[in-house]
Protein backbone atom coordinates (compact mmCIF):
# COMPACT_ATOMS: atom_id res chain seq x y z
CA UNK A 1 -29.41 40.47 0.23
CA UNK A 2 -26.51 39.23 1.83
CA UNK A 3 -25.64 35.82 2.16
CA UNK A 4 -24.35 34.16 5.93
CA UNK A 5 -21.21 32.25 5.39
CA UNK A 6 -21.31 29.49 7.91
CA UNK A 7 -17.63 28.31 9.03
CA UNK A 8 -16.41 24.57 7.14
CA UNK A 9 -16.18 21.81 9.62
CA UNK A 10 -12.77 21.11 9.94
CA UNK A 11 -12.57 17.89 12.18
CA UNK A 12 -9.31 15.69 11.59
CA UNK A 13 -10.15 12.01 11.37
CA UNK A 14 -7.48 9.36 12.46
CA UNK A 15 -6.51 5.85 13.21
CA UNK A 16 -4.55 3.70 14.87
CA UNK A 17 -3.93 -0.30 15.35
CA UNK A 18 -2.89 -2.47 17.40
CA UNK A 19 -3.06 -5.86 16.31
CA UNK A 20 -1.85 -9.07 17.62
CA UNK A 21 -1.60 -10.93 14.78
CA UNK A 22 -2.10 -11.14 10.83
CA UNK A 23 -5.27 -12.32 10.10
CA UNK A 24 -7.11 -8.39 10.30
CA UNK A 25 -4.21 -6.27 8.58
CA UNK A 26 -5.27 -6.76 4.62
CA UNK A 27 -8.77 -5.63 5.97
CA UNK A 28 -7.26 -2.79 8.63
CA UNK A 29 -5.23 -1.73 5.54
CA UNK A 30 -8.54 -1.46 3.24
CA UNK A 31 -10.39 0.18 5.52
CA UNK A 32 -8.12 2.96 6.23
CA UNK A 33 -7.56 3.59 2.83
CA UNK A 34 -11.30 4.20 2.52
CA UNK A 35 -11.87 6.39 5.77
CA UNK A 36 -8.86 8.76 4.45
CA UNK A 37 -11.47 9.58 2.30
CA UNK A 38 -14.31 9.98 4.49
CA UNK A 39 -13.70 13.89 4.65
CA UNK A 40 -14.00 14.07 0.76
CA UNK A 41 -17.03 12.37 1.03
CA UNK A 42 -18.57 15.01 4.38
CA UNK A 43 -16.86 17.68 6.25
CA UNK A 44 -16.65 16.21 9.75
CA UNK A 45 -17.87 18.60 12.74
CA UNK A 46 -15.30 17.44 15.21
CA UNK A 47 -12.57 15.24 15.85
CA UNK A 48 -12.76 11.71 15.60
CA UNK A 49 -10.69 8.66 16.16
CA UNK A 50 -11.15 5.02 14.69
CA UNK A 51 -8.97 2.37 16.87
CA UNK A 52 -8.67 -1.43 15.17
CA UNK A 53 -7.64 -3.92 17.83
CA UNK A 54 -7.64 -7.55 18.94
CA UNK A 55 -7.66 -9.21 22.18
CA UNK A 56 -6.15 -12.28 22.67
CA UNK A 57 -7.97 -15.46 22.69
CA UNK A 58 -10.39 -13.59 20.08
CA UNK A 59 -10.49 -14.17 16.37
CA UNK A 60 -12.77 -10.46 16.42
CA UNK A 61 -11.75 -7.40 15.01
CA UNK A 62 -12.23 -4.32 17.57
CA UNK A 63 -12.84 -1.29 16.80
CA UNK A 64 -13.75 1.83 18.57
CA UNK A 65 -14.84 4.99 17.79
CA UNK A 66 -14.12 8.18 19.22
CA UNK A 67 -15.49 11.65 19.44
CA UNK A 68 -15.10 14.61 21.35
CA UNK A 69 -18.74 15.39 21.74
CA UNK A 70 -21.27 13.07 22.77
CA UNK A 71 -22.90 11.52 20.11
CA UNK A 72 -26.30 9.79 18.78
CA UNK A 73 -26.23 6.01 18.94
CA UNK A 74 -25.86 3.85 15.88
CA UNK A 75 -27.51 0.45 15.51
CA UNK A 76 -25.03 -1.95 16.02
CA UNK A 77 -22.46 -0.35 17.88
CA UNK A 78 -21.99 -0.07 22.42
CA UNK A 79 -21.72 2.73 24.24
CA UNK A 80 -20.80 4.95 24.60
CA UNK A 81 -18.56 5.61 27.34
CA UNK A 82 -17.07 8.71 28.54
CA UNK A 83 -13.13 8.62 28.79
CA UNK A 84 -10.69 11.50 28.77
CA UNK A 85 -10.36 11.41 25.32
CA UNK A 86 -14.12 11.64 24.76
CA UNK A 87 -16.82 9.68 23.89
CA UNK A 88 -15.98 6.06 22.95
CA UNK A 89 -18.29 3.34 20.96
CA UNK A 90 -17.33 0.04 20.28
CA UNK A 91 -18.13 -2.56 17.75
CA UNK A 92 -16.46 -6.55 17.11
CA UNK A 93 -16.44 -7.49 13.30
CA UNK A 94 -16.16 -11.12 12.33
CA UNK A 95 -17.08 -12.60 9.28
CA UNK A 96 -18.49 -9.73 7.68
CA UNK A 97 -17.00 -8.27 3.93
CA UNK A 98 -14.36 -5.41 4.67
CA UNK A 99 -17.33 -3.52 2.57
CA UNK A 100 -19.82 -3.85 4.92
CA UNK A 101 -17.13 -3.05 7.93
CA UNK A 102 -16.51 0.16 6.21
CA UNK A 103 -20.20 1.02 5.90
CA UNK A 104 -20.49 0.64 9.98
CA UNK A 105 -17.37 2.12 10.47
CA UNK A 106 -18.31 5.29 8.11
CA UNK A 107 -21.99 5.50 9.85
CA UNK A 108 -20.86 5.85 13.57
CA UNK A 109 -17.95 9.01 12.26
CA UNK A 110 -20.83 10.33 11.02
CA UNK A 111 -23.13 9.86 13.46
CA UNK A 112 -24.59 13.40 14.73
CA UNK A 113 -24.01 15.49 17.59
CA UNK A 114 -26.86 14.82 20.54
């Protein structure tokens, strides 16, 4: 009998910042030392970018995800919205452990195709 080899997922995962002061980086540091190893963890089907931002006038920590394809929705997390870039979802962190902002973060990559 002969077996069907089904191509590996070979989405890239990255991020970027842009922060507009101190008081995220430790945490933006932590967390993308954990989602550089997202892929070890699960192949990912398709592109995706994480974005960690603040606005001004907001003590929140932004952060967007982004995927090529359209994806199912996450508890927690807006959107999405379609851009040119794909299919963005947004989430604001406060006082939450950088643990538990990994978790989310690691749940919406991951969230399936629709």
């Amino acid at each position: 009998m002969k077996s069907i080899q089904r191509p590996e997922p070979t989405g890239r995962l990255t991020s970027t910042r842009k922060l507009l002061s101190a008081s995220w980086a430790a945490d933006v540091d932590a967390i993308e030392t954990a989602i550089r190893c997202f892929k070890d963890e699960h192949p990912l089907a398709g592109d995706c970018e994480v974005a960690f931002f603040e606005i001004a006038a907001d003590e929140k920590l932004h952060v967007n995800v982004t995927h090529r394809h359209m994806t199912k929705g996450v508890r927690g997390w807006a959107g999405p919205a379609s851009t040119p870039d794909g299919f963005v979802t947004n989430r604001t962190f406060t006082t939450i452990s950088t643990t538990r902002i990994v978790r989310h973060v690691r749940d919406m990559v991951f969230a399936g195709h629709v």
